[in-house]
PDB file of N, CA and C in Angstrom:
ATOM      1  N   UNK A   1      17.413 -20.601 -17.653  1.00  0.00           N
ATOM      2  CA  UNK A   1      16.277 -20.166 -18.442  1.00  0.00           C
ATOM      3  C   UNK A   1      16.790 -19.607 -19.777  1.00  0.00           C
ATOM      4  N   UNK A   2      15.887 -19.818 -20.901  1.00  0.00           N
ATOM      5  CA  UNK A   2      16.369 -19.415 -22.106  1.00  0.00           C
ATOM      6  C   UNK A   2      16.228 -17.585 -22.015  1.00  0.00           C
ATOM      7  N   UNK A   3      16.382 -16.898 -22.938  1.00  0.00           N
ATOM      8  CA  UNK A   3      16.728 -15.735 -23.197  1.00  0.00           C
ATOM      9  C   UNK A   3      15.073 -15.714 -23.723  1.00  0.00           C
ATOM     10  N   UNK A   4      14.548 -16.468 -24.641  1.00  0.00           N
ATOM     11  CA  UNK A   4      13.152 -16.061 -24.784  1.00  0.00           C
ATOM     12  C   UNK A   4      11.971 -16.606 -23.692  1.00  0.00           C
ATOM     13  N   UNK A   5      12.468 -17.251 -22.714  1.00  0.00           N
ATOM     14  CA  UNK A   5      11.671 -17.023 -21.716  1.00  0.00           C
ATOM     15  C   UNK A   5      12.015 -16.306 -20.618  1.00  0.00           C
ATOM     16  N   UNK A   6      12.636 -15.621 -20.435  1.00  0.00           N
ATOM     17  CA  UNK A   6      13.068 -14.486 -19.868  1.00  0.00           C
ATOM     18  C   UNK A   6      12.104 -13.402 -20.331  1.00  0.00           C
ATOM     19  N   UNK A   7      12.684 -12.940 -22.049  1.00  0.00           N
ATOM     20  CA  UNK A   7      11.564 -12.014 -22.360  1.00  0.00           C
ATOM     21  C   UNK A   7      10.084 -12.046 -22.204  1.00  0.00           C
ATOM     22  N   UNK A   8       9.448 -13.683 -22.431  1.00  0.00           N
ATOM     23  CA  UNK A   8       8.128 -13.823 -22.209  1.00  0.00           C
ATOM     24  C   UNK A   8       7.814 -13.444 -20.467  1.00  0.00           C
ATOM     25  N   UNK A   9       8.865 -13.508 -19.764  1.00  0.00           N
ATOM     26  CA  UNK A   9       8.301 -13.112 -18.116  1.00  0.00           C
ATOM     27  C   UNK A   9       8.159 -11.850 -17.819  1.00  0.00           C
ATOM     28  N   UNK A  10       9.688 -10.885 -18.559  1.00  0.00           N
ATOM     29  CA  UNK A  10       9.346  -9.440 -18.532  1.00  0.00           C
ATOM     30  C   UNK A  10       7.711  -8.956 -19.447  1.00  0.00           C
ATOM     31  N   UNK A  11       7.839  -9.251 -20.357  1.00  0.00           N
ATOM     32  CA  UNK A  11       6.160  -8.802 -20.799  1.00  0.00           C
ATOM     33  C   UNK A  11       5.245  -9.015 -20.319  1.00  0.00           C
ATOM     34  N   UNK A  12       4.829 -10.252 -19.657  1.00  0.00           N
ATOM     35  CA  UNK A  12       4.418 -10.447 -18.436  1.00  0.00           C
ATOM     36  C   UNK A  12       4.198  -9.529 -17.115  1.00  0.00           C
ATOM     37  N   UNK A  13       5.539  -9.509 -16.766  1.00  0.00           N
ATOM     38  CA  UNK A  13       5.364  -8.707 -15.392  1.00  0.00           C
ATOM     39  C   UNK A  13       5.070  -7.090 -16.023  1.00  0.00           C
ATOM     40  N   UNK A  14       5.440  -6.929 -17.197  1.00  0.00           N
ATOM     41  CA  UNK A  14       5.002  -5.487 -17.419  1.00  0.00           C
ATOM     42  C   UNK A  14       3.173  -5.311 -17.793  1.00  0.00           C
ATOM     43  N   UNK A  15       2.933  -6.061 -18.070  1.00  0.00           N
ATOM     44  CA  UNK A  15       1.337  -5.840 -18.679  1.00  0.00           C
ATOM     45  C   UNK A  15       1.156  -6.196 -16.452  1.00  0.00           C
ATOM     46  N   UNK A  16       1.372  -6.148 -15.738  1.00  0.00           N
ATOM     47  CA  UNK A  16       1.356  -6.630 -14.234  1.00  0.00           C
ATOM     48  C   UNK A  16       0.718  -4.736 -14.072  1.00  0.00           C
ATOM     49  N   UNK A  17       2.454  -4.650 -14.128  1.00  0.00           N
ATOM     50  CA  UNK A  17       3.082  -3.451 -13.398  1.00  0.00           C
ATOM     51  C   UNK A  17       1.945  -2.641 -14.199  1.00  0.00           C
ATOM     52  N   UNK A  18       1.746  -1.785 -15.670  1.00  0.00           N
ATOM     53  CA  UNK A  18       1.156  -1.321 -16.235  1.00  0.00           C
ATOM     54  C   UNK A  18      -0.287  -1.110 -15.512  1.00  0.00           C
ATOM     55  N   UNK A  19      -1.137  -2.484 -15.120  1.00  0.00           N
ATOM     56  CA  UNK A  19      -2.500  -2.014 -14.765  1.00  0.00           C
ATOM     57  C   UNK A  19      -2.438  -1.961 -13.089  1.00  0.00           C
ATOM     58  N   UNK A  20      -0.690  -2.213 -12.324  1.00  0.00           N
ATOM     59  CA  UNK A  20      -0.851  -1.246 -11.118  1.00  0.00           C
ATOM     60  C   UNK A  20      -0.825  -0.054 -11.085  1.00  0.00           C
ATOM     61  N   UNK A  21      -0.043  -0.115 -12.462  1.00  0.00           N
ATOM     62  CA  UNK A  21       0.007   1.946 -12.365  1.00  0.00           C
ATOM     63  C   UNK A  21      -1.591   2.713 -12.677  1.00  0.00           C
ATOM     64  N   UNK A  22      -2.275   1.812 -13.660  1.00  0.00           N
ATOM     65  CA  UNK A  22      -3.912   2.582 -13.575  1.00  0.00           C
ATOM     66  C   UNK A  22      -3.829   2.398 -12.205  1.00  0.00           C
ATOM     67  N   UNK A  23      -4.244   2.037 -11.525  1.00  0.00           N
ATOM     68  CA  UNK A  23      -4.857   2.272  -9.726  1.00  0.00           C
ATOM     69  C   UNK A  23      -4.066   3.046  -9.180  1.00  0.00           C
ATOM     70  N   UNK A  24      -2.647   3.079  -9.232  1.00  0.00           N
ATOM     71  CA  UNK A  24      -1.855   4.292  -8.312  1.00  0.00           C
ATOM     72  C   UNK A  24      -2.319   5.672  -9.269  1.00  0.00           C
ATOM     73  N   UNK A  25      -2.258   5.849 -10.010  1.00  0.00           N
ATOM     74  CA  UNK A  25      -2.810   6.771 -10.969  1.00  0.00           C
ATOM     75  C   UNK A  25      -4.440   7.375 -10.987  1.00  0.00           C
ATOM     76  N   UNK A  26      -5.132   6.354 -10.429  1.00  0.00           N
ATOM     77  CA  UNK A  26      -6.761   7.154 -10.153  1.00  0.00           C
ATOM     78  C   UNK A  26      -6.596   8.041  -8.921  1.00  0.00           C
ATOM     79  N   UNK A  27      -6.861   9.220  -8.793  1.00  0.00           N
ATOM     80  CA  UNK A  27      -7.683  10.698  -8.742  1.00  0.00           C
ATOM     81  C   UNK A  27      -8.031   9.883  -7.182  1.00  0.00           C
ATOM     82  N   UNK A  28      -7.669  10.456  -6.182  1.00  0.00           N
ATOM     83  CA  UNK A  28      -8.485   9.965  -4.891  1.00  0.00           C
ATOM     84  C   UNK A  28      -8.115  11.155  -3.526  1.00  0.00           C
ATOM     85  N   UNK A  29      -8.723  10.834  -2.513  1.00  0.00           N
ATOM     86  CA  UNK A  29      -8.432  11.511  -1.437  1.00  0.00           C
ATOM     87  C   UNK A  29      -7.873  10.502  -0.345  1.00  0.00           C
ATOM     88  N   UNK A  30      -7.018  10.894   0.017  1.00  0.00           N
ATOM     89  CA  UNK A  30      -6.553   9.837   0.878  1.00  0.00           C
ATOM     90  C   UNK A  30      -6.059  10.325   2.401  1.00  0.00           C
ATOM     91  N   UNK A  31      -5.574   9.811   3.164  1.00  0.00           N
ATOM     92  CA  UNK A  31      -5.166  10.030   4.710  1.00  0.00           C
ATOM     93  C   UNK A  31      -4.191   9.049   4.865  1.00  0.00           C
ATOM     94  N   UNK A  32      -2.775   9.870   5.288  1.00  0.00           N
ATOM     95  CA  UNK A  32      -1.957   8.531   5.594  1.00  0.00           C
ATOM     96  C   UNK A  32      -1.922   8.652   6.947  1.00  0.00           C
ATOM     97  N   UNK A  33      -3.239   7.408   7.690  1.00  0.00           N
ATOM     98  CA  UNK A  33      -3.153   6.938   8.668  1.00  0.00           C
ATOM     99  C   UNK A  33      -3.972   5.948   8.746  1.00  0.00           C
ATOM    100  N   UNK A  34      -4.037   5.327  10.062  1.00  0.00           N
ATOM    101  CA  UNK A  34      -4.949   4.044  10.246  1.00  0.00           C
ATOM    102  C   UNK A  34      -6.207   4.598  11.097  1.00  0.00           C
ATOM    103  N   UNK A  35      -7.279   3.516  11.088  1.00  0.00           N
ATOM    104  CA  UNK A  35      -8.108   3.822  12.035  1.00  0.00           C
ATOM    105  C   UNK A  35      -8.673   3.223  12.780  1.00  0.00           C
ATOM    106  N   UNK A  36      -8.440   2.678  14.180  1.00  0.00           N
ATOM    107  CA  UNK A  36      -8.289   2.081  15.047  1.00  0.00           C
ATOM    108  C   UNK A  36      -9.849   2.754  15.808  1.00  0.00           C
ATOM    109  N   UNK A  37      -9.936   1.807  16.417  1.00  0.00           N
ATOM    110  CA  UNK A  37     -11.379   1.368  17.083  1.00  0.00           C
ATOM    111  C   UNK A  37     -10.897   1.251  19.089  1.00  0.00           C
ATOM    112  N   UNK A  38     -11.326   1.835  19.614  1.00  0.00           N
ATOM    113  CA  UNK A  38     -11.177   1.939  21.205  1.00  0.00           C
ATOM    114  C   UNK A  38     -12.417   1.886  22.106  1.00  0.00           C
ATOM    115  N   UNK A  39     -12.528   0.940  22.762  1.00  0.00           N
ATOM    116  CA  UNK A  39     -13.602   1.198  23.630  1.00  0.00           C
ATOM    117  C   UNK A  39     -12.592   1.441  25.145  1.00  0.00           C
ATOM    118  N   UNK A  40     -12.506   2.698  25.454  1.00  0.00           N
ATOM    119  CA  UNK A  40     -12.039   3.475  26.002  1.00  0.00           C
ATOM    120  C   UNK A  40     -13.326   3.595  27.535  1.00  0.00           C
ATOM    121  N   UNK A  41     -12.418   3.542  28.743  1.00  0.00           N
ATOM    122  CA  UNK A  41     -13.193   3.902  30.093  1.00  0.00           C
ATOM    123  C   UNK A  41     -12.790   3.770  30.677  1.00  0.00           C
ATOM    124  N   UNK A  42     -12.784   2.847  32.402  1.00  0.00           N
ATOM    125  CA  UNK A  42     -11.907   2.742  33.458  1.00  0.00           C
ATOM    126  C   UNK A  42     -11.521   1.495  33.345  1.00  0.00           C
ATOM    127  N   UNK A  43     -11.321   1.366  34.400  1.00  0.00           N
ATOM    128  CA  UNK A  43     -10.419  -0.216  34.965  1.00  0.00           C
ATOM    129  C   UNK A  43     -12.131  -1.405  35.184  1.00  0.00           C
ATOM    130  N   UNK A  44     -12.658  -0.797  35.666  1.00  0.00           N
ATOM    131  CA  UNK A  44     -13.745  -1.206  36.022  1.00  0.00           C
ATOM    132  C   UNK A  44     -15.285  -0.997  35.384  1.00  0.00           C
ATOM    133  N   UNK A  45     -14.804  -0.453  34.058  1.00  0.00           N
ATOM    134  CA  UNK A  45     -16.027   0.143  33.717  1.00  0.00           C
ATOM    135  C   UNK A  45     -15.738   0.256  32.252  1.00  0.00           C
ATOM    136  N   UNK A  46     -15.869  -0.334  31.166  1.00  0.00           N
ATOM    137  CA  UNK A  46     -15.780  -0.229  29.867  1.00  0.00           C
ATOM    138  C   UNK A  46     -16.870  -0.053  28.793  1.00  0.00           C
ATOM    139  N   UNK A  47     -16.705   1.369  27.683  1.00  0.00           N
ATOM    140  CA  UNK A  47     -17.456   2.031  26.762  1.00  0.00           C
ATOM    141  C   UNK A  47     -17.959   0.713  26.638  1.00  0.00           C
ATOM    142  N   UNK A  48     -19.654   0.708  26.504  1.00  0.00           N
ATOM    143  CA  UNK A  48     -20.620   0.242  25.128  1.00  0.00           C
ATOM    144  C   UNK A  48     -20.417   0.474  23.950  1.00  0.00           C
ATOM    145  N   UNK A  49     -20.047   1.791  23.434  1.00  0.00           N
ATOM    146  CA  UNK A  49     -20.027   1.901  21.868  1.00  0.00           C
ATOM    147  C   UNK A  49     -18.394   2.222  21.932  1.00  0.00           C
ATOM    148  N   UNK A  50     -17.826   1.715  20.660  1.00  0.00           N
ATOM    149  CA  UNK A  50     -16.348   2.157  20.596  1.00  0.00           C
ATOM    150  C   UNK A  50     -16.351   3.811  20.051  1.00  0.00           C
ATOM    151  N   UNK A  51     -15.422   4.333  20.238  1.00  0.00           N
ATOM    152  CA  UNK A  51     -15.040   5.336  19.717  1.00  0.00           C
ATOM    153  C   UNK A  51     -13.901   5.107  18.535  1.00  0.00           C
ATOM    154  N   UNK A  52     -13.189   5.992  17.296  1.00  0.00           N
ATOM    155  CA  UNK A  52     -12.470   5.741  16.565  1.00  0.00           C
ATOM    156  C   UNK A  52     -11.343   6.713  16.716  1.00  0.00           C
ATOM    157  N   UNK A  53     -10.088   6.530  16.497  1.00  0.00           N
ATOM    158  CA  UNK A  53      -9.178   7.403  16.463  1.00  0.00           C
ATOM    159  C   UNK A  53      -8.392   7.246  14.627  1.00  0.00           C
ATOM    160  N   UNK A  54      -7.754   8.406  13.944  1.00  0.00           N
ATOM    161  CA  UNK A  54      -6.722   8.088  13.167  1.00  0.00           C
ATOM    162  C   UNK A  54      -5.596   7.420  14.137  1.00  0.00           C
ATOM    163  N   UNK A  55      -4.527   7.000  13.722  1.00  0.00           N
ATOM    164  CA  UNK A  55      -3.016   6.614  14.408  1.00  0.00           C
ATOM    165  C   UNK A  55      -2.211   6.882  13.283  1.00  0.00           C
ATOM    166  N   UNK A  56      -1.617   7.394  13.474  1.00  0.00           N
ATOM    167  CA  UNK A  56       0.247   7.564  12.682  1.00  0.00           C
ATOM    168  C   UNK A  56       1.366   8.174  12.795  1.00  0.00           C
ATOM    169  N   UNK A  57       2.000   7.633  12.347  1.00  0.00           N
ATOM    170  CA  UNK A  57       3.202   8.024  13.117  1.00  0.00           C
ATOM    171  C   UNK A  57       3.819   9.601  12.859  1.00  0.00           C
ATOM    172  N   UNK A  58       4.267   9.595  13.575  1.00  0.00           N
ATOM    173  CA  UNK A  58       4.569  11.790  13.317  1.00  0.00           C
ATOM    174  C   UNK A  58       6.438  11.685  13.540  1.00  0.00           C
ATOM    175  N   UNK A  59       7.523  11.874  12.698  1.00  0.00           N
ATOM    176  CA  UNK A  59       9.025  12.475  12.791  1.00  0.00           C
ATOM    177  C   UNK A  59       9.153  10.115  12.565  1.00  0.00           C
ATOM    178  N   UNK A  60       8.520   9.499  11.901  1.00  0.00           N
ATOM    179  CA  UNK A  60       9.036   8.340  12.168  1.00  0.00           C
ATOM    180  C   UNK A  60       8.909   7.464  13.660  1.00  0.00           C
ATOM    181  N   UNK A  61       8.835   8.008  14.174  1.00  0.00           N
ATOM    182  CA  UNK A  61       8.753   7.021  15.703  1.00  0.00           C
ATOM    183  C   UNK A  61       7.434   7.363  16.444  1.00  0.00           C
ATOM    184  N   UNK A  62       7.160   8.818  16.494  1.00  0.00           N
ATOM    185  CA  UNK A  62       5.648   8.659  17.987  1.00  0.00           C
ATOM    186  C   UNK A  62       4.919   8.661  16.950  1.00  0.00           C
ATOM    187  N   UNK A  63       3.783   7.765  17.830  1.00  0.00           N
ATOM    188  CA  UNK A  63       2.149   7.258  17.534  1.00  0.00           C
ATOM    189  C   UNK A  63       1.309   8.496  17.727  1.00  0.00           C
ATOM    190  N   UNK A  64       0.992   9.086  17.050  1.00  0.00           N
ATOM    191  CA  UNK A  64      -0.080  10.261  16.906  1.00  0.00           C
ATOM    192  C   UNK A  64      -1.641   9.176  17.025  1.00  0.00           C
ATOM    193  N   UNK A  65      -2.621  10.299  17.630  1.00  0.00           N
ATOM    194  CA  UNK A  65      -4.116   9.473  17.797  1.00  0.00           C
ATOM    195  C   UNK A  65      -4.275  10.978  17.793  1.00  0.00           C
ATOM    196  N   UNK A  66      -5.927  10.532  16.431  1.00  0.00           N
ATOM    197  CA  UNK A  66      -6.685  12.273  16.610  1.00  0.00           C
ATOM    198  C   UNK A  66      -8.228  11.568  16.634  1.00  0.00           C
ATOM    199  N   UNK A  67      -8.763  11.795  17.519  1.00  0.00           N
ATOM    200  CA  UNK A  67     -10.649  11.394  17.452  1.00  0.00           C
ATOM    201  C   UNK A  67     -10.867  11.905  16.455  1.00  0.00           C
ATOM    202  N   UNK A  68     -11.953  10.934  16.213  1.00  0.00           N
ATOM    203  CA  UNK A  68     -12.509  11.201  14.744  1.00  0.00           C
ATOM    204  C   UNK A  68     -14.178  11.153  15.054  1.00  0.00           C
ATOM    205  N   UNK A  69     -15.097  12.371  15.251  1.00  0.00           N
ATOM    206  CA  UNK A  69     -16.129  12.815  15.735  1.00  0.00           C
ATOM    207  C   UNK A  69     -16.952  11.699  14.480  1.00  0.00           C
ATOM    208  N   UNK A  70     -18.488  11.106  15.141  1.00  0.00           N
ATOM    209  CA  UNK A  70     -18.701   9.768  14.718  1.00  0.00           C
ATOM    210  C   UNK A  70     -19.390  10.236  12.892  1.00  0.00           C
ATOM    211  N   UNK A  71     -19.952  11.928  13.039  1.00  0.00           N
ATOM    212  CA  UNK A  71     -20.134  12.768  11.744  1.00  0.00           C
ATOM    213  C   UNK A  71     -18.988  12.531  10.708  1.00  0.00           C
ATOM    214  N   UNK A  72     -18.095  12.342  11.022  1.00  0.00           N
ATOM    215  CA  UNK A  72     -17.318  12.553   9.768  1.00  0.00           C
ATOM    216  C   UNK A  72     -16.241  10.985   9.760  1.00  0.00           C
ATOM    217  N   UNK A  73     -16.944  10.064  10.550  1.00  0.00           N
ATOM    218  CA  UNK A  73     -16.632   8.892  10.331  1.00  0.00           C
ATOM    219  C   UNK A  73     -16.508   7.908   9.169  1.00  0.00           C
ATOM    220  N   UNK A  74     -18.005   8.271   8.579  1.00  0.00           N
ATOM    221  CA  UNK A  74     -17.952   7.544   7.182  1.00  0.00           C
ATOM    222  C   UNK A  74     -16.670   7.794   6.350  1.00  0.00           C
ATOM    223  N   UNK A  75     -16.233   9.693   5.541  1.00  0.00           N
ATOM    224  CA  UNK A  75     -15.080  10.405   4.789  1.00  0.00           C
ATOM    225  C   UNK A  75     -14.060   9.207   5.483  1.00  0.00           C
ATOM    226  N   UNK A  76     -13.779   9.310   6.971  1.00  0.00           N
ATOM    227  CA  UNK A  76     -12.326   9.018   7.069  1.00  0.00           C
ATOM    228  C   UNK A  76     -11.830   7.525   6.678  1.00  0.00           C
ATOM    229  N   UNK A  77     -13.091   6.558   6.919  1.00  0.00           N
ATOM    230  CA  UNK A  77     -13.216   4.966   6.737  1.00  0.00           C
ATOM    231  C   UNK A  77     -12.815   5.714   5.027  1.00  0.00           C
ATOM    232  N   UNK A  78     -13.339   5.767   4.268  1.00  0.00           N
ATOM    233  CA  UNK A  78     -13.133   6.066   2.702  1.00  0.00           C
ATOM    234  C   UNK A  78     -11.689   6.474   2.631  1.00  0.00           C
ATOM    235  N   UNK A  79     -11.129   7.262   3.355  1.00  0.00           N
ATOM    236  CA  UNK A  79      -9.605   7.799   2.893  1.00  0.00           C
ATOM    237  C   UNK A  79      -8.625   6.936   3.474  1.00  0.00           C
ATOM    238  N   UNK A  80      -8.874   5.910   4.594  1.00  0.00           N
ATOM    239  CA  UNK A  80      -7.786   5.573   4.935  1.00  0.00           C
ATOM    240  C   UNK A  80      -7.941   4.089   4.365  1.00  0.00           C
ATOM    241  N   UNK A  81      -8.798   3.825   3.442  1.00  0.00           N
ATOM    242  CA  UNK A  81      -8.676   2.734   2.760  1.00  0.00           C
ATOM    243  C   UNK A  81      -8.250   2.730   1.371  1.00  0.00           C
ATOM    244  N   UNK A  82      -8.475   4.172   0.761  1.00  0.00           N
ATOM    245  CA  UNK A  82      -8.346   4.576  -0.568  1.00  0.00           C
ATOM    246  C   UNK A  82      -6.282   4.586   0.174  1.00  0.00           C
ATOM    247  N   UNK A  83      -5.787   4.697   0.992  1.00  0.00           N
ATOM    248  CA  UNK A  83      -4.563   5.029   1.027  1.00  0.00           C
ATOM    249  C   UNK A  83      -3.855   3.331   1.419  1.00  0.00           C
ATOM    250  N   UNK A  84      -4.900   2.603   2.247  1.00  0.00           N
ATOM    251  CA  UNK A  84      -4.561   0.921   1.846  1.00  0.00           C
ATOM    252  C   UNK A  84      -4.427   0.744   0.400  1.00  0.00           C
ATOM    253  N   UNK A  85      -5.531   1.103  -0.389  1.00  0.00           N
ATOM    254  CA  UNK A  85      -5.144   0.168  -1.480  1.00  0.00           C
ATOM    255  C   UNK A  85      -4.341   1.077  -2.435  1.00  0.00           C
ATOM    256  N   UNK A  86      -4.283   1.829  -2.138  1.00  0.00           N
ATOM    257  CA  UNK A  86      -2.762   3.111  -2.814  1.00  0.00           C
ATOM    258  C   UNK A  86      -1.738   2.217  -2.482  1.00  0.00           C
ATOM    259  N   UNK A  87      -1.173   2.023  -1.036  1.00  0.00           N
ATOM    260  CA  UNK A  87      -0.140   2.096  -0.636  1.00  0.00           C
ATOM    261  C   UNK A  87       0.158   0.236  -1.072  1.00  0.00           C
ATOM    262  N   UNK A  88      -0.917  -1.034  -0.798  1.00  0.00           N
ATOM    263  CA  UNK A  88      -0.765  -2.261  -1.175  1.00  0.00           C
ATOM    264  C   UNK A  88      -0.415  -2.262  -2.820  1.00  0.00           C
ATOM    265  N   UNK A  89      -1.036  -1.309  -3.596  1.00  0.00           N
ATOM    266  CA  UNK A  89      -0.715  -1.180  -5.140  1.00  0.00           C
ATOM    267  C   UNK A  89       0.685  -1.110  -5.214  1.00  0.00           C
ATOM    268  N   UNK A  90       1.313   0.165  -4.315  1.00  0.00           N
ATOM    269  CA  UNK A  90       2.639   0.530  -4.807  1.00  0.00           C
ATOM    270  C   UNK A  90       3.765  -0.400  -4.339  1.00  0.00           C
ATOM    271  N   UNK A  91       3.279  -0.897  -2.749  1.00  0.00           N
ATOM    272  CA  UNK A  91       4.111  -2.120  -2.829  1.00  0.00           C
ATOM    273  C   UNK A  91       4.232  -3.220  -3.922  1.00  0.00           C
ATOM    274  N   UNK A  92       3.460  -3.805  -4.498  1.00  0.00           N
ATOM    275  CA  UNK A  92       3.522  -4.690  -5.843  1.00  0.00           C
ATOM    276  C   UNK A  92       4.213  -4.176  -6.791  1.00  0.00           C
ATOM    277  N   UNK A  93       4.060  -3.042  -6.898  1.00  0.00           N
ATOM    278  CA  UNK A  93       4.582  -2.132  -8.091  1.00  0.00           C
ATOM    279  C   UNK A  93       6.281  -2.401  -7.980  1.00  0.00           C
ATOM    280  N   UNK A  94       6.510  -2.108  -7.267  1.00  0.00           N
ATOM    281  CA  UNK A  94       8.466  -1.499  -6.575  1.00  0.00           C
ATOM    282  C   UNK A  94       8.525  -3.343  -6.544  1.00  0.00           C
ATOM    283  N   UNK A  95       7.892  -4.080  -6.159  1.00  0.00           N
ATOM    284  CA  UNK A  95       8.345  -5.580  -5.952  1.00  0.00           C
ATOM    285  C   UNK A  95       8.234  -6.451  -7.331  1.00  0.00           C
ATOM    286  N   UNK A  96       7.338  -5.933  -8.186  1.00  0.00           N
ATOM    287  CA  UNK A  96       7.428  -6.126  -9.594  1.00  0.00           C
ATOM    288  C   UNK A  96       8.390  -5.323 -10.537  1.00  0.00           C
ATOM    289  N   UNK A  97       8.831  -4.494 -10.269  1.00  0.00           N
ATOM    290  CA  UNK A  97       9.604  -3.255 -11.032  1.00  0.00           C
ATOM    291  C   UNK A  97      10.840  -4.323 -10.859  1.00  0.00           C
ATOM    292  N   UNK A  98      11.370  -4.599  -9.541  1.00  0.00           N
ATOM    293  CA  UNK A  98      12.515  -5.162  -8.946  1.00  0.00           C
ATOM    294  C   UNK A  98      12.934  -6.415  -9.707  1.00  0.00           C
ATOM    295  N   UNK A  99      11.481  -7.263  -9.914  1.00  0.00           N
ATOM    296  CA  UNK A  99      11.728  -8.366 -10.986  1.00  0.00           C
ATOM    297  C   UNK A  99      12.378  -7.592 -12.442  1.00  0.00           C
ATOM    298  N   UNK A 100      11.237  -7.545 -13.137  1.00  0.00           N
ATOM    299  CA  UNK A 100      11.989  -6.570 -14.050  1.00  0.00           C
ATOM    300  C   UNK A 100      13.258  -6.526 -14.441  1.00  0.00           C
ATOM    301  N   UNK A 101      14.058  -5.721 -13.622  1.00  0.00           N
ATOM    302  CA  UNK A 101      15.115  -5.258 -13.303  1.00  0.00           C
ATOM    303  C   UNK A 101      16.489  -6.435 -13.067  1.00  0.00           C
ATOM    304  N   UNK A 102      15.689  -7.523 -12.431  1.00  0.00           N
ATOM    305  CA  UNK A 102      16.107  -9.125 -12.133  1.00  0.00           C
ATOM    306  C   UNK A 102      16.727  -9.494 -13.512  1.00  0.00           C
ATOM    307  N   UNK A 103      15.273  -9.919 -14.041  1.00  0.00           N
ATOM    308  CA  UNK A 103      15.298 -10.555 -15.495  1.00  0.00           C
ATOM    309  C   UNK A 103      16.073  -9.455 -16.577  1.00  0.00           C
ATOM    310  N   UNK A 104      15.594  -8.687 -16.550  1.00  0.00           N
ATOM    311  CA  UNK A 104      17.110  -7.852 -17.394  1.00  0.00           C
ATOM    312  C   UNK A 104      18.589  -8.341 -17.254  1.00  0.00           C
ATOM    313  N   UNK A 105      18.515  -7.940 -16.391  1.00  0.00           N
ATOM    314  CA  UNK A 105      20.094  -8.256 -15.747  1.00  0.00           C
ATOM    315  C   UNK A 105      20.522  -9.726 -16.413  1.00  0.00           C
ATOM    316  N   UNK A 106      19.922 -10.828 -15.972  1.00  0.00           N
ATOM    317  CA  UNK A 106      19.417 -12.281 -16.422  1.00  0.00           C
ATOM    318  C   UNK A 106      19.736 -12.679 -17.724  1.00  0.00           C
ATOM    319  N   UNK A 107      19.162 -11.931 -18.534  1.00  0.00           N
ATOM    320  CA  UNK A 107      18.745 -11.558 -19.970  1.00  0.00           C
ATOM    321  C   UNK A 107      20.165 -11.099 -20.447  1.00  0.00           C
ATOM    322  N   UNK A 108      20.651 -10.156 -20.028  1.00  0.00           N
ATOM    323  CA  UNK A 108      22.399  -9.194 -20.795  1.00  0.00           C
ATOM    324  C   UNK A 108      23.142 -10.425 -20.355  1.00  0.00           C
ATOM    325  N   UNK A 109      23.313 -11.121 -18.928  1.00  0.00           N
ATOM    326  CA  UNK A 109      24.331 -11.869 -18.866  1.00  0.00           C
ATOM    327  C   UNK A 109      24.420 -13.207 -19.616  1.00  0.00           C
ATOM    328  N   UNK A 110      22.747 -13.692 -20.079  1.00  0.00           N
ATOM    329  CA  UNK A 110      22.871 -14.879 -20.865  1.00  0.00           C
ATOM    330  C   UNK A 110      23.311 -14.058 -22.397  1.00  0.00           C
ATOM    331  N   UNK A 111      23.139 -13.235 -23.054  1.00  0.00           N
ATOM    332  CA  UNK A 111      23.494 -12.708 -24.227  1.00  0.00           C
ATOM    333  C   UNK A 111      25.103 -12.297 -24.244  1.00  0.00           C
ATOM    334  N   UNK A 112      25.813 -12.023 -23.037  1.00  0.00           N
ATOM    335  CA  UNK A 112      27.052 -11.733 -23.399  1.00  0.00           C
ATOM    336  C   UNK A 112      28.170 -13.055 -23.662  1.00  0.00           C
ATOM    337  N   UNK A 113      28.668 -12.540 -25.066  1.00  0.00           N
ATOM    338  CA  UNK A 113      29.676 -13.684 -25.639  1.00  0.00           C
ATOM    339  C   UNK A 113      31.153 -13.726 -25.320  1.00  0.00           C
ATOM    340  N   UNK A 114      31.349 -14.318 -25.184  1.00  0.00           N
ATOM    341  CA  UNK A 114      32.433 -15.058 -24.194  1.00  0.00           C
ATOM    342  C   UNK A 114      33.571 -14.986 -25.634  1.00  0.00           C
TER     343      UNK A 114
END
């Protein structure tokens, strides 16, 4: 690749990265956990309506579950999605940054003279 299409990809991926950072950057409430759906009962006998739990993980390894009373169901659906699309933003971000960082590199080694 030439050296000026190199630069045309970094400007590129930066006008990318730039309007991920508006979204990691908006003002939100968030919950880092999931929220999983259980229809919970016996062996022989299973809930009609599901119940919801958070899940996440607590020290890296155990699965934490906290009921989530069906009143304050709506808030938690809102935070643990505001923390999906937090957390899907910042992955792009660090995987675009990484390009970046690629094409630089790319860029100095086609410019250095021999």
């Amino acid at each position: 690749m030439e050296p000026y299409q190199i630069r045309m990809e970094i400007l590129q991926l930066k006008e990318k990265r730039e309007e991920l950072e508006k979204v990691l950057m908006k003002r939100r409430s968030m919950v880092d956990a999931c929220l999983i759906k259980r229809y919970l009962g016996t062996k022989h006998k299973k809930r009609g309506k599901p119940y919801y739990y958070l899940s996440w993980k607590e020290e890296g390894q155990k699965t934490k579950l906290e009921y989530v009373k069906e009143f304050d169901l709506y808030q938690v659906k809102k935070k643990t999605s505001q923390w999906k699309e937090f957390s899907y933003a910042m992955s792009k971000w660090i995987k675009i940054s990484k390009a970046i960082g690629k094409n630089f590199r790319e860029l100095g080694k086609l410019q250095i003279e021999e």
